[in-house]
C-alpha atoms as a PDB file:
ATOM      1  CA  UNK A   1       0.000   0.000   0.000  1.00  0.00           C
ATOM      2  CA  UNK A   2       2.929   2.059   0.270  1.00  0.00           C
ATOM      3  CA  UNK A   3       2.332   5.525   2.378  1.00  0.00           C
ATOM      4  CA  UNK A   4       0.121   6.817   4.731  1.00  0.00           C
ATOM      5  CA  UNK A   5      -1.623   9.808   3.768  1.00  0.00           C
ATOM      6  CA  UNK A   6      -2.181  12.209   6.060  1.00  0.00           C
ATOM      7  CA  UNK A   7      -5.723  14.141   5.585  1.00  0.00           C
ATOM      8  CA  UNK A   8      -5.750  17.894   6.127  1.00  0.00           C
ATOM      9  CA  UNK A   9      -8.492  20.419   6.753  1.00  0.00           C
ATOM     10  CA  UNK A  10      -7.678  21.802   2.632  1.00  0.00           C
ATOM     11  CA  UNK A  11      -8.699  18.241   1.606  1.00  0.00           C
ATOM     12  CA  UNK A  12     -11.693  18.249   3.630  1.00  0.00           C
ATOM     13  CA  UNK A  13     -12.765  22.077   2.430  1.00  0.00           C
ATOM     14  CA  UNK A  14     -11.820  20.879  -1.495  1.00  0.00           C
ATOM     15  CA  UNK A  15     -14.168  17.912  -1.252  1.00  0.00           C
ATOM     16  CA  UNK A  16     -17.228  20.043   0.143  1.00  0.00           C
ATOM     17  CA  UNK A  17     -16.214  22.843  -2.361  1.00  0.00           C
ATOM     18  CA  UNK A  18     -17.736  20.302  -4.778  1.00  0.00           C
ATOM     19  CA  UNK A  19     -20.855  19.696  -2.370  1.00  0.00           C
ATOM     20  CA  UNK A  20     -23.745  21.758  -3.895  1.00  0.00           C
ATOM     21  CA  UNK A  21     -26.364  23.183  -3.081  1.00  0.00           C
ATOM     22  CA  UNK A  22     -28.942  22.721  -5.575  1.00  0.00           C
ATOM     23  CA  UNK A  23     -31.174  25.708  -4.655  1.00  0.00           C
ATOM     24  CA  UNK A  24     -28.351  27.803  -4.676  1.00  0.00           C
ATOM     25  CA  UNK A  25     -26.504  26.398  -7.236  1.00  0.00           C
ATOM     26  CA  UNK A  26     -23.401  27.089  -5.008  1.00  0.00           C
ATOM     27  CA  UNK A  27     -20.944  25.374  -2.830  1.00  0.00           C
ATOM     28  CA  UNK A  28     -21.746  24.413   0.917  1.00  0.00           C
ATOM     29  CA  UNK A  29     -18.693  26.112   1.790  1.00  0.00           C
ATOM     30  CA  UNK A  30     -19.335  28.937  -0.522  1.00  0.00           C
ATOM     31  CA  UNK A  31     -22.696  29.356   1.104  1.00  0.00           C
ATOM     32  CA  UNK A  32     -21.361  29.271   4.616  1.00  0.00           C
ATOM     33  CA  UNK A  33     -23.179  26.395   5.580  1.00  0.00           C
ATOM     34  CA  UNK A  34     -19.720  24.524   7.464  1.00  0.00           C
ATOM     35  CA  UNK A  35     -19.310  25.598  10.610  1.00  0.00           C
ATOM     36  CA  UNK A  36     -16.490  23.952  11.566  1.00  0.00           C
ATOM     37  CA  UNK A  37     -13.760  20.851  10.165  1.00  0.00           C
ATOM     38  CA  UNK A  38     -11.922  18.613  12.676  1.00  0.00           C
ATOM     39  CA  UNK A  39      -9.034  16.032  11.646  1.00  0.00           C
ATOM     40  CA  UNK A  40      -8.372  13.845  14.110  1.00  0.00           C
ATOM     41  CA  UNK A  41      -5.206  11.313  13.558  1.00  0.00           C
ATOM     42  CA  UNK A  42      -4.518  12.208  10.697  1.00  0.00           C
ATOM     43  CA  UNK A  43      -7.496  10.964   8.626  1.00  0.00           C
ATOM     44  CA  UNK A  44     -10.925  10.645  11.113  1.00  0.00           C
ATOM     45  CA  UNK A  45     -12.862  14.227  10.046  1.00  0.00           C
ATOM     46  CA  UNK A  46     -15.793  15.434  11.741  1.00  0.00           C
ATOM     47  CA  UNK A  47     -17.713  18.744  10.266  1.00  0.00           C
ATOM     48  CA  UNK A  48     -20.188  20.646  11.873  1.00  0.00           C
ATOM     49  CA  UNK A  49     -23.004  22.089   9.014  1.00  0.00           C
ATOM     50  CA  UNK A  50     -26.393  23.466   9.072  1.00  0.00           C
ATOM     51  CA  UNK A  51     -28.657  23.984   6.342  1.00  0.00           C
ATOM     52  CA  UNK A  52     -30.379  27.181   4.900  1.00  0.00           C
ATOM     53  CA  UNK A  53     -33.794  26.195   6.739  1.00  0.00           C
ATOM     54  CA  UNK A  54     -34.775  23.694   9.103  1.00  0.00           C
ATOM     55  CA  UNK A  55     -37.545  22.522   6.545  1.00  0.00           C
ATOM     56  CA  UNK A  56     -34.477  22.482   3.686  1.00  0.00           C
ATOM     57  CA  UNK A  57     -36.137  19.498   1.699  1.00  0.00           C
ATOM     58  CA  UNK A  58     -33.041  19.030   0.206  1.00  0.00           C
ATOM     59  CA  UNK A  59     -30.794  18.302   3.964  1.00  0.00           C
ATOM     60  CA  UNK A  60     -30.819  14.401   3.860  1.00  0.00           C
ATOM     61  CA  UNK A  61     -29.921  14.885  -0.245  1.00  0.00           C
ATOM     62  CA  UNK A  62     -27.101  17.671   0.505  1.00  0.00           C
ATOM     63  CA  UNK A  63     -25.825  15.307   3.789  1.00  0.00           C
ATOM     64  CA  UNK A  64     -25.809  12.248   1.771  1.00  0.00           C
ATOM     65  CA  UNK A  65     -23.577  13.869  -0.898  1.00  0.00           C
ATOM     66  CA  UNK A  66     -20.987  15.803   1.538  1.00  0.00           C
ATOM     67  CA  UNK A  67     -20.563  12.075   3.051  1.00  0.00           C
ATOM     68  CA  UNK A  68     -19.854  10.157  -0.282  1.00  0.00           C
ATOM     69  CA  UNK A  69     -17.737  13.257  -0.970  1.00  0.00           C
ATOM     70  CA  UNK A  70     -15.260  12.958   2.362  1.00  0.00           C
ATOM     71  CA  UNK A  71     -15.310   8.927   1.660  1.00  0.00           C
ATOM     72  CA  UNK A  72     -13.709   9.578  -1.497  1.00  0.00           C
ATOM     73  CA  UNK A  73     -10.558  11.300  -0.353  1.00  0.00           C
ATOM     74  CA  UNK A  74      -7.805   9.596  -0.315  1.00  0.00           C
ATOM     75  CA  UNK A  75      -6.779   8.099   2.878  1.00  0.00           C
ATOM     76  CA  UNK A  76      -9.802   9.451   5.181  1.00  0.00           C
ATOM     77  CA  UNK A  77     -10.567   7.235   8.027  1.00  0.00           C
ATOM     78  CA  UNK A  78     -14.200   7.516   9.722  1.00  0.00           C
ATOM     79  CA  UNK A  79     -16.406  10.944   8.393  1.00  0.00           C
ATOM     80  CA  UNK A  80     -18.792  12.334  11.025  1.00  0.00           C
ATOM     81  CA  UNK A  81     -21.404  15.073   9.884  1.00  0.00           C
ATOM     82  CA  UNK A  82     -22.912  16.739  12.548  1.00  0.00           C
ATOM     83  CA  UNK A  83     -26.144  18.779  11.585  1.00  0.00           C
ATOM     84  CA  UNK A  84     -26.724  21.962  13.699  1.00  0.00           C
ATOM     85  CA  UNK A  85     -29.120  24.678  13.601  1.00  0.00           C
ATOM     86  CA  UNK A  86     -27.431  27.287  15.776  1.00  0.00           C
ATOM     87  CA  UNK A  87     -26.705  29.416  14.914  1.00  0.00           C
ATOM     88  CA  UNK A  88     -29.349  29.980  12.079  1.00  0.00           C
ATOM     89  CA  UNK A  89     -28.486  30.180   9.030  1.00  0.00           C
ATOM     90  CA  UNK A  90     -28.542  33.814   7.122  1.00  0.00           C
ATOM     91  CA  UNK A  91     -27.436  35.238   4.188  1.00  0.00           C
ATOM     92  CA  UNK A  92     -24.509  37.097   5.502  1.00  0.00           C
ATOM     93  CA  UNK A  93     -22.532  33.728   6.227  1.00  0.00           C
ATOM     94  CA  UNK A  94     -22.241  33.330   2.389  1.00  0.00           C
ATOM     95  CA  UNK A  95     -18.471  34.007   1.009  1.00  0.00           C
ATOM     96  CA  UNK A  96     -17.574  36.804  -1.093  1.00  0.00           C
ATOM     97  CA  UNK A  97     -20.209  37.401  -3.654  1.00  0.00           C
ATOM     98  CA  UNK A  98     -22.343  34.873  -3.125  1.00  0.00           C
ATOM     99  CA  UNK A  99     -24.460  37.323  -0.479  1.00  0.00           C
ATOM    100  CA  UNK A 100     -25.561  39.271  -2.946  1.00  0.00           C
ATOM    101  CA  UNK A 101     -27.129  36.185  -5.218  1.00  0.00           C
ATOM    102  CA  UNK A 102     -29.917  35.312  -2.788  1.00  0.00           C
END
């Protein structure tokens, strides 16, 4: 197998970069919905999300597809996703110009 790879926060932030929205159209990350990205031993990440709305029909859809996301890295160990609702979601959490698209 050759060597271990160690898994960084970057790796973690690139997967979900490719983690859409489909409401949006926009990253999860670009949206603001990660609140926070733990790597633990080098390769067990837990991340802390929320979604738009607490009646987001989309949440199980957008969850499901963040998880086969982090699986797919190379060298991740176990992926936690913990879904939180506080704080709330708002518009202002969205990076750069995404603010201004909703």
């Amino acid at each position: 197998m050759g060597g271990c790879h160690v898994v960084s926060v970057k790796d973690v932030v690139n997967a979900l970069r490719e983690c859409l929205d489909p409401e949006l159209g926009a990253s999860i990350i670009d949206i603001g919905l990660v609140y926070g990205i733990s790597v633990t031993n080098s390769k067990d990440v837990k991340v802390v999300l929320t979604m738009t709305s607490p009646m987001c029909p989309l949440a199980s859809s957008i969850l499901s597809n963040a998880q086969q996301r982090l699986e797919a890295v190379p060298g991740i160990g176990k992926v936690a996703i913990e879904l939180v609702w506080d704080p709330l979601w708002s518009p202002e959490m969205m990076g750069g110009d995404m603010r201004y698209l909703h």
